[in-house]
PDB file of N, CA and C in Angstrom:
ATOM      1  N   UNK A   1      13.176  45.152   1.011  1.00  0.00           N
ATOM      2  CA  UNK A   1      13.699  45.453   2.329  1.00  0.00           C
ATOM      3  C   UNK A   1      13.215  46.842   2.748  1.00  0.00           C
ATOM      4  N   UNK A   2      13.057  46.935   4.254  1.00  0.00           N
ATOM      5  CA  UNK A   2      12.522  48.342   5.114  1.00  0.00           C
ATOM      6  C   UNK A   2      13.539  49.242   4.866  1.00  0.00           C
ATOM      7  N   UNK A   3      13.355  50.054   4.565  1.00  0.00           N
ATOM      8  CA  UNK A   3      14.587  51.552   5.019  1.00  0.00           C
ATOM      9  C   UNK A   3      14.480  52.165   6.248  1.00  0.00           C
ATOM     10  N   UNK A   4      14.910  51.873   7.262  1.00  0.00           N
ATOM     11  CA  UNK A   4      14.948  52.502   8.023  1.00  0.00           C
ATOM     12  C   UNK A   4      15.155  53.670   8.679  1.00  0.00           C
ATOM     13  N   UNK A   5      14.849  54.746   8.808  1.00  0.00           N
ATOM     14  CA  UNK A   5      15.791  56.098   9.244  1.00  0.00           C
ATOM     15  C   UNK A   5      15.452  56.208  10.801  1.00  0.00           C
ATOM     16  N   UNK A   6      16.701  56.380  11.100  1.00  0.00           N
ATOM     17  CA  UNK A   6      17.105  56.288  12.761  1.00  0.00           C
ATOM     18  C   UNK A   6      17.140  57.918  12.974  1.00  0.00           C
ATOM     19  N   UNK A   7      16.974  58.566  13.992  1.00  0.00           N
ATOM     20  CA  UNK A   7      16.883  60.032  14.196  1.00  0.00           C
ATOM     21  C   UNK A   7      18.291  60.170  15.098  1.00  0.00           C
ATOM     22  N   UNK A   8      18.477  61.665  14.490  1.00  0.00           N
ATOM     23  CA  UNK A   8      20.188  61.611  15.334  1.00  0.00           C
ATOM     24  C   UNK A   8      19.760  62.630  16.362  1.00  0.00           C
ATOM     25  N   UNK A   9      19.610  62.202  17.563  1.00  0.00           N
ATOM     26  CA  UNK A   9      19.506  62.493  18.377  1.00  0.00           C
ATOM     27  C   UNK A   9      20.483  62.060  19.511  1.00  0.00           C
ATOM     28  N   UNK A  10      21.165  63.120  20.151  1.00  0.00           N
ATOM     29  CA  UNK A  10      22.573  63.344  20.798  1.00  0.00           C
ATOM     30  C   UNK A  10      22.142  64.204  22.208  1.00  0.00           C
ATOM     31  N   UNK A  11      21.405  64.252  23.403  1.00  0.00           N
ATOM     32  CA  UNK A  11      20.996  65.014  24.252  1.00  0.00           C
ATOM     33  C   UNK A  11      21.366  64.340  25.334  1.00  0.00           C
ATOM     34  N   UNK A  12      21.854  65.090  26.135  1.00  0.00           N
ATOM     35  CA  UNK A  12      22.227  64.959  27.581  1.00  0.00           C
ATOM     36  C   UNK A  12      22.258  65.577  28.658  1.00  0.00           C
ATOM     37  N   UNK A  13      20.920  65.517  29.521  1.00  0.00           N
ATOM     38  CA  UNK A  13      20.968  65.992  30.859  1.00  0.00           C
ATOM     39  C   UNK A  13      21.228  65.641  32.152  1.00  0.00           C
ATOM     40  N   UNK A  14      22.167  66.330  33.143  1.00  0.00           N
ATOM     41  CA  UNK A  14      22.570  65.686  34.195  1.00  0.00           C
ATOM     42  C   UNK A  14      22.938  66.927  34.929  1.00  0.00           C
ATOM     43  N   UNK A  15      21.953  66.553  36.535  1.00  0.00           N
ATOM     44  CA  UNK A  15      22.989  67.014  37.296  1.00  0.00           C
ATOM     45  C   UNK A  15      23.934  66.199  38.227  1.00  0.00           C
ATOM     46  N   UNK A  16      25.050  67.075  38.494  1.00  0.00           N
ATOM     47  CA  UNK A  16      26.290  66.502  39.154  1.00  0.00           C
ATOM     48  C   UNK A  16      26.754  67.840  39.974  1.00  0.00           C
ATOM     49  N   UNK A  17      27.866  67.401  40.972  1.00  0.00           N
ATOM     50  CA  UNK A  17      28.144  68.421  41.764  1.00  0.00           C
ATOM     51  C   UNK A  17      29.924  68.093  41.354  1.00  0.00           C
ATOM     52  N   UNK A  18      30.731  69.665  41.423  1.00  0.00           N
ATOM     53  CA  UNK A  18      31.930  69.818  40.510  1.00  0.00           C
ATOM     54  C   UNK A  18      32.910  68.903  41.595  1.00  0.00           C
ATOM     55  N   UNK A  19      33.762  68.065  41.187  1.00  0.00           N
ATOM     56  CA  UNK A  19      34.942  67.467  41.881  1.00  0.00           C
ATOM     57  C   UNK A  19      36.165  68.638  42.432  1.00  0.00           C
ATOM     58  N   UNK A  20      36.201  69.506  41.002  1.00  0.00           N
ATOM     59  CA  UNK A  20      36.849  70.222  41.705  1.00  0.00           C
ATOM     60  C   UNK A  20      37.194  71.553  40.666  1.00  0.00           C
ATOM     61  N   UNK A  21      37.356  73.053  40.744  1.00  0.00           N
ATOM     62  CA  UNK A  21      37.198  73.896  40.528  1.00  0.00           C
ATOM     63  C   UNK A  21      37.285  74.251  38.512  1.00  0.00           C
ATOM     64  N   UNK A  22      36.859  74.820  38.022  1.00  0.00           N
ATOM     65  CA  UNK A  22      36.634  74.479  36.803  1.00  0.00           C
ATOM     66  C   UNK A  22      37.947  75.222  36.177  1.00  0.00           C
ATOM     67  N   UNK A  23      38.389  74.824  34.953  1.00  0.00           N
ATOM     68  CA  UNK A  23      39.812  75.647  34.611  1.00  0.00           C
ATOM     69  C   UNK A  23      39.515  76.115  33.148  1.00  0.00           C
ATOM     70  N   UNK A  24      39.956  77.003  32.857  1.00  0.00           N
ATOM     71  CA  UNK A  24      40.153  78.223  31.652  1.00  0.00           C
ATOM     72  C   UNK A  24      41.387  77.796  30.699  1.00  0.00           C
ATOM     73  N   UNK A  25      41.020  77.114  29.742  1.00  0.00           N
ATOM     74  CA  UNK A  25      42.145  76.713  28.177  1.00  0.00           C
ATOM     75  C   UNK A  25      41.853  77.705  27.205  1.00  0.00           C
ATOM     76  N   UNK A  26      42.705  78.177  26.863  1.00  0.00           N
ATOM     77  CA  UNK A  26      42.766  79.255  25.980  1.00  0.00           C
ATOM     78  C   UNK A  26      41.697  80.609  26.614  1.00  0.00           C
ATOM     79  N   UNK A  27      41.563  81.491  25.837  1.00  0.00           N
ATOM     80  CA  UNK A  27      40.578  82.507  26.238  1.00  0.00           C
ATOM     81  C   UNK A  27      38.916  82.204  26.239  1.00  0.00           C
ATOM     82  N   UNK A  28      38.666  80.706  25.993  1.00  0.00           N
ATOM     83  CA  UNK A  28      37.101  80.173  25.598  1.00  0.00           C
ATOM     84  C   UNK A  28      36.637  78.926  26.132  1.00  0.00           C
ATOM     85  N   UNK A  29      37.274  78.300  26.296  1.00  0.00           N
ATOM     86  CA  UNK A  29      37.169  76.939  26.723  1.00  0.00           C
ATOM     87  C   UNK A  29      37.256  76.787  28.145  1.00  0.00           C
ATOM     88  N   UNK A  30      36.328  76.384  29.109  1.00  0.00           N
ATOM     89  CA  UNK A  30      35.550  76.258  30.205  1.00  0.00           C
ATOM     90  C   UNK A  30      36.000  74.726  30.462  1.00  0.00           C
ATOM     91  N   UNK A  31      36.508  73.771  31.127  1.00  0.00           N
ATOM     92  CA  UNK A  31      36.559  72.325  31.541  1.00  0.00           C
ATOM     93  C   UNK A  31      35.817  72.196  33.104  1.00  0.00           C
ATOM     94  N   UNK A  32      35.348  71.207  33.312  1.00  0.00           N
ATOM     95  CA  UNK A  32      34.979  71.288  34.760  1.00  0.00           C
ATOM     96  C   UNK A  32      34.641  69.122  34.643  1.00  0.00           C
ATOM     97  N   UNK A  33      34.962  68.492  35.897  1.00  0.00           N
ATOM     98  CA  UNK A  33      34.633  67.142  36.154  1.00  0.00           C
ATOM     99  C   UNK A  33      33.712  67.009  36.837  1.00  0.00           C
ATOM    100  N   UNK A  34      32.168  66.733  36.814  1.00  0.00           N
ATOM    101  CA  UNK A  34      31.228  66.620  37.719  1.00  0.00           C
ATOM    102  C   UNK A  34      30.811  65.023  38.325  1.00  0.00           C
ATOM    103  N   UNK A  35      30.399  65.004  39.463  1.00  0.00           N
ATOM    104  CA  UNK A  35      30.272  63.835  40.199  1.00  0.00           C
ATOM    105  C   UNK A  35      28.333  63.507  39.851  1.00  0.00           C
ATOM    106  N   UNK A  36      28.340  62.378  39.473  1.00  0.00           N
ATOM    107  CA  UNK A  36      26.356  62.554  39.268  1.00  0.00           C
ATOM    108  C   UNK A  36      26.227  61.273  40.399  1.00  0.00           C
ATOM    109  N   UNK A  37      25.007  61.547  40.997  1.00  0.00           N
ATOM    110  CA  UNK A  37      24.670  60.592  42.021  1.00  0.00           C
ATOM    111  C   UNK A  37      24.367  59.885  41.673  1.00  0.00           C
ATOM    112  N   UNK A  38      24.411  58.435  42.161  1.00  0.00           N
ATOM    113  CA  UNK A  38      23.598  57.167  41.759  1.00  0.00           C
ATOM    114  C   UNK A  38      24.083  56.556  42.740  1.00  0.00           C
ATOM    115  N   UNK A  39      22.261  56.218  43.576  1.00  0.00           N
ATOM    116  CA  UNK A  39      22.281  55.493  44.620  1.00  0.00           C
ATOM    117  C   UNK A  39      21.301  54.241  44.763  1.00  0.00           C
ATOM    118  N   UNK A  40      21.724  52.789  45.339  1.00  0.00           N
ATOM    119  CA  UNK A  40      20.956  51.858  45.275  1.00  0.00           C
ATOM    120  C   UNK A  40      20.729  50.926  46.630  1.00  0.00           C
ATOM    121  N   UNK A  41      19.746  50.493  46.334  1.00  0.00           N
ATOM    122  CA  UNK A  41      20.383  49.379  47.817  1.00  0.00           C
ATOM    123  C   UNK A  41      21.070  48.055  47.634  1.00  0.00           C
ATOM    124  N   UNK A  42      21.878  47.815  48.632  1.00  0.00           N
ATOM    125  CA  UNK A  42      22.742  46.404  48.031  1.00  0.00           C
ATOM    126  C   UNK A  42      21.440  45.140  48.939  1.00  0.00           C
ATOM    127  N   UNK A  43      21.914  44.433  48.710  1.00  0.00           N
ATOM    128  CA  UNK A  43      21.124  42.986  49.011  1.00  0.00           C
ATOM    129  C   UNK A  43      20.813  42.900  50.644  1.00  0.00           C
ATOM    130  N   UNK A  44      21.639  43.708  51.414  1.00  0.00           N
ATOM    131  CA  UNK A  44      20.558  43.594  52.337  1.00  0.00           C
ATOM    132  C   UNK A  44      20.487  45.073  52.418  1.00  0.00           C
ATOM    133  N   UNK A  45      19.970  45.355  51.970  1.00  0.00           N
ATOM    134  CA  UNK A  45      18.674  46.632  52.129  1.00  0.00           C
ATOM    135  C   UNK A  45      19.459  48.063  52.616  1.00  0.00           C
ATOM    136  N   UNK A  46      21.269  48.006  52.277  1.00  0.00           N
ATOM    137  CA  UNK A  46      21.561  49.111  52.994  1.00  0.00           C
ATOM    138  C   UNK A  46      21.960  50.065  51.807  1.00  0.00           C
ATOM    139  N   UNK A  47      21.601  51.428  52.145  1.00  0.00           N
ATOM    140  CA  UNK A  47      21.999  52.734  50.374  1.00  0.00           C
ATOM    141  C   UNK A  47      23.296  52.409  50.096  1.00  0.00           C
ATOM    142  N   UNK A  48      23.700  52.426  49.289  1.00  0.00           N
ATOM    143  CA  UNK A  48      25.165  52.617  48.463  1.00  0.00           C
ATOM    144  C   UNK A  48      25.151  53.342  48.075  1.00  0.00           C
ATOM    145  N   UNK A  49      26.137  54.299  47.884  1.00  0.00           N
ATOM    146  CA  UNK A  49      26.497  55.365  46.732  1.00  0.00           C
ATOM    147  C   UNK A  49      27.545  54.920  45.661  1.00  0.00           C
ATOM    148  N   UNK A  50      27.386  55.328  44.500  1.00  0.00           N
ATOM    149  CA  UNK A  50      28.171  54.767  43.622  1.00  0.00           C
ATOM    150  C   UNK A  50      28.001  55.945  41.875  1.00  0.00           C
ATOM    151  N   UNK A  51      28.769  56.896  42.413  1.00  0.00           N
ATOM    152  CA  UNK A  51      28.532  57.980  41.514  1.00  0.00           C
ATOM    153  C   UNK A  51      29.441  57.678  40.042  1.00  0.00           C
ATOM    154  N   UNK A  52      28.755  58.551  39.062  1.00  0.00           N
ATOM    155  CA  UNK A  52      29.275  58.319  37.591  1.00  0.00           C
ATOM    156  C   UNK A  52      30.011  59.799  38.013  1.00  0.00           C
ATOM    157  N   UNK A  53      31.669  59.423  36.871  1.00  0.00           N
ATOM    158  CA  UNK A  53      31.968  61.095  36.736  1.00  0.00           C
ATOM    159  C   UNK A  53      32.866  61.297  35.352  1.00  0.00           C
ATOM    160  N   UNK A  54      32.307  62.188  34.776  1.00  0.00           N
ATOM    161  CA  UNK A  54      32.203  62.846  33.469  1.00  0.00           C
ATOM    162  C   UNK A  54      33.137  64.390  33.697  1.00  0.00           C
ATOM    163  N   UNK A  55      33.782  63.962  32.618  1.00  0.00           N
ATOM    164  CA  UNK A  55      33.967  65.857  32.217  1.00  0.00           C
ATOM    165  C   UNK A  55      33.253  66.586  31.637  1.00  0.00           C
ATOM    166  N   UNK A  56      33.254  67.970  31.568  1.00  0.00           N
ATOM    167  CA  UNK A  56      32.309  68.762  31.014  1.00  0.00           C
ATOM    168  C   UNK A  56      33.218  69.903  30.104  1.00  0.00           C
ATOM    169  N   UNK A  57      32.971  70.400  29.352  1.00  0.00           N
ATOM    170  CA  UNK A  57      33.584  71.513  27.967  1.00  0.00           C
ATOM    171  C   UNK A  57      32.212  72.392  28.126  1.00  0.00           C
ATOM    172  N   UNK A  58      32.947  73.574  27.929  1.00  0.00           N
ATOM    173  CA  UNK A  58      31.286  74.765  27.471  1.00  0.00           C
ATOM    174  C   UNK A  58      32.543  75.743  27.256  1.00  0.00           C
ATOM    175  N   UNK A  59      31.987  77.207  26.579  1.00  0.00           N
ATOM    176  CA  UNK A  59      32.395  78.339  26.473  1.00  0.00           C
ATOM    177  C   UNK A  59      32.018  79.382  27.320  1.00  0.00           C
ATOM    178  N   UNK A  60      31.216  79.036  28.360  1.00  0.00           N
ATOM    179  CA  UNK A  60      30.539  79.952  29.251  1.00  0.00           C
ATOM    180  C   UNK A  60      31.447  80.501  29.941  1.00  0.00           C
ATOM    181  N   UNK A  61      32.647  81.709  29.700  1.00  0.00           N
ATOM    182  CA  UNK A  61      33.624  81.960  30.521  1.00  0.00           C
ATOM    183  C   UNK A  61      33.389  82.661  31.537  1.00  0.00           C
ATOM    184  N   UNK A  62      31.635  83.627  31.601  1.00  0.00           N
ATOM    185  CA  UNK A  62      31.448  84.062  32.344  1.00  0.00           C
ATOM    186  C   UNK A  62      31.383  83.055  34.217  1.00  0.00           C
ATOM    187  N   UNK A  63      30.788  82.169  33.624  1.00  0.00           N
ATOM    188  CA  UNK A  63      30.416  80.943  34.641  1.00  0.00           C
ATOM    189  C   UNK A  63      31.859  80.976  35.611  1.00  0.00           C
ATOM    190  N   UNK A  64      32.806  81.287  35.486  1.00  0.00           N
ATOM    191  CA  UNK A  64      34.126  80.303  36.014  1.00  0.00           C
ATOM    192  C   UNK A  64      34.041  80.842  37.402  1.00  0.00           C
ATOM    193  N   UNK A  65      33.860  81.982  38.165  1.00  0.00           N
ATOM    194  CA  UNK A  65      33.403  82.087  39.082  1.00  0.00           C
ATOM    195  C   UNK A  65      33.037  81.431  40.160  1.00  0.00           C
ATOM    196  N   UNK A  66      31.759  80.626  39.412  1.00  0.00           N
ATOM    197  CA  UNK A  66      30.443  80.243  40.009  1.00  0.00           C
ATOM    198  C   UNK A  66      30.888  78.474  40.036  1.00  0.00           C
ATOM    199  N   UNK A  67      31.884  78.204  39.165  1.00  0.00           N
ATOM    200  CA  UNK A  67      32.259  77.041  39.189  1.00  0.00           C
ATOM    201  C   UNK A  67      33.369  75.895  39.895  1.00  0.00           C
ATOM    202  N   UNK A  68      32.638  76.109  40.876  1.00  0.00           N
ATOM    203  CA  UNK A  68      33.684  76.019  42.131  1.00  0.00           C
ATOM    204  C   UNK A  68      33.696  74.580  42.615  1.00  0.00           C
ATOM    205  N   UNK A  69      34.596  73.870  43.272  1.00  0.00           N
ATOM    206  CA  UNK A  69      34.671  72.388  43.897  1.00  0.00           C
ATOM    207  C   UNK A  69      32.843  72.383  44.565  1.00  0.00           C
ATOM    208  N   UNK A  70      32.059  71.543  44.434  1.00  0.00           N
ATOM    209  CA  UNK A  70      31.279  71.500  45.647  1.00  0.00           C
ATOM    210  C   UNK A  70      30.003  71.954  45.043  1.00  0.00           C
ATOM    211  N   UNK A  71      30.008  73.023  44.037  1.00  0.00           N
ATOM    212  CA  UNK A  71      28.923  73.888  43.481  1.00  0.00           C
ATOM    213  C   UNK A  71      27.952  72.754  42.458  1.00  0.00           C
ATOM    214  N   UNK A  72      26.778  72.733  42.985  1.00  0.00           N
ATOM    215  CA  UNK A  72      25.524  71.536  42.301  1.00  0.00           C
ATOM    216  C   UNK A  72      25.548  72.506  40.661  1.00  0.00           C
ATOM    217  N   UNK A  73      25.382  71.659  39.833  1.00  0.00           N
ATOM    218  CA  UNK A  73      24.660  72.236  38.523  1.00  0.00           C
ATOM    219  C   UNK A  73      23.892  71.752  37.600  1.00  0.00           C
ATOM    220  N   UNK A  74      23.538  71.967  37.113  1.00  0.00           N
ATOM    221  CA  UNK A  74      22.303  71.231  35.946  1.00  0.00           C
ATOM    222  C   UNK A  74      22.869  71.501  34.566  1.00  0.00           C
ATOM    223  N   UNK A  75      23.246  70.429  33.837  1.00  0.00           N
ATOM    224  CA  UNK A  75      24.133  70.377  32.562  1.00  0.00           C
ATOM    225  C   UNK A  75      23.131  70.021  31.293  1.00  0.00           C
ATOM    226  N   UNK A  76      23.452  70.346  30.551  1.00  0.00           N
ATOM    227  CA  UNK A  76      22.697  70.044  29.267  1.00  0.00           C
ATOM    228  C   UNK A  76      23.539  70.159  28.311  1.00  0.00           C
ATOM    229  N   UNK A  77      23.428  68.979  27.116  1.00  0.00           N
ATOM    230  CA  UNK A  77      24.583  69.538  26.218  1.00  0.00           C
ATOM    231  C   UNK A  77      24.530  67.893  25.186  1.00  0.00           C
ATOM    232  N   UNK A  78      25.678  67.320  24.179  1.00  0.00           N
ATOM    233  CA  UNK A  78      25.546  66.713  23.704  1.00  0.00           C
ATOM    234  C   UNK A  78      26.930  65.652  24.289  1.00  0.00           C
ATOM    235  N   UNK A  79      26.619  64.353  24.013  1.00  0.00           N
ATOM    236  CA  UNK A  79      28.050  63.500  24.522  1.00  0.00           C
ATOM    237  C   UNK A  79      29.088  63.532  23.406  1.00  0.00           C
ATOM    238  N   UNK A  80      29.887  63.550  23.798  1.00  0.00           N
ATOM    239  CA  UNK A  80      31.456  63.828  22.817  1.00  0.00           C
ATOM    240  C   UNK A  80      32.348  62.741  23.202  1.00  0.00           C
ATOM    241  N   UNK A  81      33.244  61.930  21.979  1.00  0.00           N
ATOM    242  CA  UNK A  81      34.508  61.242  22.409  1.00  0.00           C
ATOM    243  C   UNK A  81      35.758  62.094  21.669  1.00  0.00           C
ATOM    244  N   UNK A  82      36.460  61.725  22.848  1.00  0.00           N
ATOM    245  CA  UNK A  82      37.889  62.006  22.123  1.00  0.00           C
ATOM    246  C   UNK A  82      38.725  60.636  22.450  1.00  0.00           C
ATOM    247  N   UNK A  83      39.177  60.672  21.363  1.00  0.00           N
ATOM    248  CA  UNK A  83      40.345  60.005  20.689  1.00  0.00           C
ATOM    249  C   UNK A  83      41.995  60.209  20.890  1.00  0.00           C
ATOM    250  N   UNK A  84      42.565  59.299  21.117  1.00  0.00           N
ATOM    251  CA  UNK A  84      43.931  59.260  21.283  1.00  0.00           C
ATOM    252  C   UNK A  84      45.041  57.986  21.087  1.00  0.00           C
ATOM    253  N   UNK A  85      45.886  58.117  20.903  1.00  0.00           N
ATOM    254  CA  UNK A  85      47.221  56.896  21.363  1.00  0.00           C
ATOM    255  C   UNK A  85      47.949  57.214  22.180  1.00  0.00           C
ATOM    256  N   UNK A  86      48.424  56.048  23.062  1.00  0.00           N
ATOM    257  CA  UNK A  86      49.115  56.472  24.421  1.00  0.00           C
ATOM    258  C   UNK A  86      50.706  55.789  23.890  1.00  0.00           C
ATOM    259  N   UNK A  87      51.454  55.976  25.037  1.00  0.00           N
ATOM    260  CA  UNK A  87      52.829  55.983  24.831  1.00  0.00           C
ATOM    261  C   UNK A  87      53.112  54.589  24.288  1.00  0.00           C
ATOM    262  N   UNK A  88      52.296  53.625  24.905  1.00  0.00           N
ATOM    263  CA  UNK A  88      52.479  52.283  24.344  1.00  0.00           C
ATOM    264  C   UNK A  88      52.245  52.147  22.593  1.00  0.00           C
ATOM    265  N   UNK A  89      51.253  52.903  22.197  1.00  0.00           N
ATOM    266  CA  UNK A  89      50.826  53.191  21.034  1.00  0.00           C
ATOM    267  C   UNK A  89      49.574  51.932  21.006  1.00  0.00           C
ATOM    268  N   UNK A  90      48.675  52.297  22.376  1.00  0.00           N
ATOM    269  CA  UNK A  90      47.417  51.648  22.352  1.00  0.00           C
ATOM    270  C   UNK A  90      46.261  52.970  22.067  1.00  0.00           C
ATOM    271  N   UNK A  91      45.599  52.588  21.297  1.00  0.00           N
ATOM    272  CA  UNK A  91      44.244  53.273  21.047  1.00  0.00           C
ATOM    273  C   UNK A  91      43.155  53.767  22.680  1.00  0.00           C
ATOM    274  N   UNK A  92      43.299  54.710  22.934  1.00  0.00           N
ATOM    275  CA  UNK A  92      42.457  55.391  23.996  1.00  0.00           C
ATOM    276  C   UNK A  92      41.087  56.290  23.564  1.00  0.00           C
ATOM    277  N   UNK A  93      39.856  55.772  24.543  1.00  0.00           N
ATOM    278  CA  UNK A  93      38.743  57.147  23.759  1.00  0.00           C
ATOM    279  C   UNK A  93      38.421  57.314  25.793  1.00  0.00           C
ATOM    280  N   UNK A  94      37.781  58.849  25.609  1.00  0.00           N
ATOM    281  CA  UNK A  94      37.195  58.935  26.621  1.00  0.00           C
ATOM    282  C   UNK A  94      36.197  59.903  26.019  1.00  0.00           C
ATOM    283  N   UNK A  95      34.945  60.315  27.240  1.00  0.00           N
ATOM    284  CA  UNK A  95      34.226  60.397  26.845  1.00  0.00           C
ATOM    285  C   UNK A  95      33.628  62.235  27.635  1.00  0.00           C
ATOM    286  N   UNK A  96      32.829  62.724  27.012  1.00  0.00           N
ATOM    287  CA  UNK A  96      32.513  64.201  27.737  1.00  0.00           C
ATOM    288  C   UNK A  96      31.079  64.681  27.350  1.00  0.00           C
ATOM    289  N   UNK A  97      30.509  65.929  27.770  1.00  0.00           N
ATOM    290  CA  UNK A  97      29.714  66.538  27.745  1.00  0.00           C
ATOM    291  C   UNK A  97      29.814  67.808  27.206  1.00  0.00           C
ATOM    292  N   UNK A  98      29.557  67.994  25.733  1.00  0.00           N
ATOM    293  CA  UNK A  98      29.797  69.858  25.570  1.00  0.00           C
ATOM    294  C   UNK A  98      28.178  69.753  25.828  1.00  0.00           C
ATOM    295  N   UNK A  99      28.588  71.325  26.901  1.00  0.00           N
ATOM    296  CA  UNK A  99      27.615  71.671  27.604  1.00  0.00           C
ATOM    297  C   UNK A  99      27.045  73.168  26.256  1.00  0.00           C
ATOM    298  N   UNK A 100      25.638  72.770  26.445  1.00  0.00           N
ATOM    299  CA  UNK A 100      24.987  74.185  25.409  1.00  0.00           C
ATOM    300  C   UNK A 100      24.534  74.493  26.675  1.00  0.00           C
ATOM    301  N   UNK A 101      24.559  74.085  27.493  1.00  0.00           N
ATOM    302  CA  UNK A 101      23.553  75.035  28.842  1.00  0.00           C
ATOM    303  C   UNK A 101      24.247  74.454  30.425  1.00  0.00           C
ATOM    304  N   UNK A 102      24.121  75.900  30.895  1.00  0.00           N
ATOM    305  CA  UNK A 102      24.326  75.074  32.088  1.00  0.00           C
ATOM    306  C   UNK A 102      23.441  76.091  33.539  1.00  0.00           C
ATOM    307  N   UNK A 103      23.112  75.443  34.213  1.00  0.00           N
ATOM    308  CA  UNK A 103      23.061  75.932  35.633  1.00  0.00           C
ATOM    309  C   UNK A 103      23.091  75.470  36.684  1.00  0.00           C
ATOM    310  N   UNK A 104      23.594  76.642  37.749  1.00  0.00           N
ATOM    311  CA  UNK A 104      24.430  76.398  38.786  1.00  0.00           C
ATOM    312  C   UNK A 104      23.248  76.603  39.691  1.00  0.00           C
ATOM    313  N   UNK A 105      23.232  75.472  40.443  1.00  0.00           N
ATOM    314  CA  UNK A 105      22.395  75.296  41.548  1.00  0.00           C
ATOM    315  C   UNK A 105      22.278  75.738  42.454  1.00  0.00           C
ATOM    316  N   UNK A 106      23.805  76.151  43.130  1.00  0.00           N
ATOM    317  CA  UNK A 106      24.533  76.238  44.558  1.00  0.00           C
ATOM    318  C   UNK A 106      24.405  77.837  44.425  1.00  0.00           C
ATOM    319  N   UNK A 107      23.443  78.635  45.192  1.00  0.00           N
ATOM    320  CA  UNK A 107      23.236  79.717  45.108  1.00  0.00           C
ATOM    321  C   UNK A 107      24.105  80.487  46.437  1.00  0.00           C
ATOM    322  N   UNK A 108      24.414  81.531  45.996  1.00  0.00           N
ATOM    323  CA  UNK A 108      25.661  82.346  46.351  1.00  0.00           C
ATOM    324  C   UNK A 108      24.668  83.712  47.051  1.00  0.00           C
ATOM    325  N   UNK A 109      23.954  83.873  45.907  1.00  0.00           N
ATOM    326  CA  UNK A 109      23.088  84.986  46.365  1.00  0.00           C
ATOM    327  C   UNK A 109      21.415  84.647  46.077  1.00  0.00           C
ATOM    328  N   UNK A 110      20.523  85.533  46.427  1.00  0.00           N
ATOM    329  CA  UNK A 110      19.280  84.703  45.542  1.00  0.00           C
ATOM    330  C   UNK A 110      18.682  84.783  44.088  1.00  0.00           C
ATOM    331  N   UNK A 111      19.884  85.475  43.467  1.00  0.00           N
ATOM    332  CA  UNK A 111      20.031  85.045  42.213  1.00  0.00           C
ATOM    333  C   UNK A 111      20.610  83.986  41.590  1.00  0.00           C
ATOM    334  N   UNK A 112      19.382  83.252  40.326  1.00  0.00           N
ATOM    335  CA  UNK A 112      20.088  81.718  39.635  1.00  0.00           C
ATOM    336  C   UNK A 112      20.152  82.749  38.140  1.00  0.00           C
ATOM    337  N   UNK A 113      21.081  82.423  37.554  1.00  0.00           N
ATOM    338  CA  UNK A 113      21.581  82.025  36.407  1.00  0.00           C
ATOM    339  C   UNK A 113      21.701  81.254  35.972  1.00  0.00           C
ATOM    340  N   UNK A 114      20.987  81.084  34.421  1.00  0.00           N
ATOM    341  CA  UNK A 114      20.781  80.047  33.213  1.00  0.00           C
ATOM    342  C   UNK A 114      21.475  80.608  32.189  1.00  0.00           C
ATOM    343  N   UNK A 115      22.544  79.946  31.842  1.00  0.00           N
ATOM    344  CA  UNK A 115      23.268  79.958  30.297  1.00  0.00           C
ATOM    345  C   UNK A 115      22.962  79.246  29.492  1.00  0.00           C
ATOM    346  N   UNK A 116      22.857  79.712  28.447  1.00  0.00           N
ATOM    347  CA  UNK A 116      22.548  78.362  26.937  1.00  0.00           C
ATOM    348  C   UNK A 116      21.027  79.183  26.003  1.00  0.00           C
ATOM    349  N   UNK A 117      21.219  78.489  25.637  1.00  0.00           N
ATOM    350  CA  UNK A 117      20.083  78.520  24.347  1.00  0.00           C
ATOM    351  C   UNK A 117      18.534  78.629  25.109  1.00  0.00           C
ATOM    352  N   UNK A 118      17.599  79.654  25.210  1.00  0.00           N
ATOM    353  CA  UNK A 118      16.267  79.426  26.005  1.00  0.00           C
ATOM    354  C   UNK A 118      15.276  79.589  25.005  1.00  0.00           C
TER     355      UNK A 118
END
């Protein structure tokens, strides 16, 4: 029999624009929900929109600022589940993005800022 070795590879890039303003857990932890576009045409030929939306985790506390309802960004990072039981005592997972990088699109001034690993 073949041995196979599969490569662990975990990468995820997306941009999305924030639902709504990003919030501060503990002194490190960054949360933010981003909206990602995805648009198609339906059967007779007219655009749909029909966006995916994800949460996001990073430590970038400097960012919180800049992380505002509305603000475009460019995410990079690995997909994460978390795990839970709900009151019924049914098994729940959802799913996220720790971000190693991020940047903010929606320029304020004509300076961009890139966080993460370069």
């Amino acid at each position: 029999m073949v041995k196979i070795v599969v490569p662990r590879i975990n990468n995820v890039s997306v941009v999305g624009r924030l639902v709504d303003d990003a919030g501060l857990h503990g002194d490190t932890l960054v949360t933010f929900r981003i909206a990602i576009p995805n648009r198609y045409r339906d059967r007779e030929g007219n655009w749909k929109d029909d966006p995916t939306f994800i949460n996001v985790q990073t430590g970038f506390v400097k960012l919180m600022d800049r992380l505002k309802k509305g603000a475009a960004v460019y995410v990079e990072g690995s997909l994460r589940q978390s795990e839970w039981t709900d009151k019924e005592g049914n098994r729940r997972a959802s799913y996220y993005i720790r971000a190693d990088k991020i940047q903010v699109l929606t320029r304020e001034t004509e300076d961009v800022e890139i966080v993460g690993d370069e």
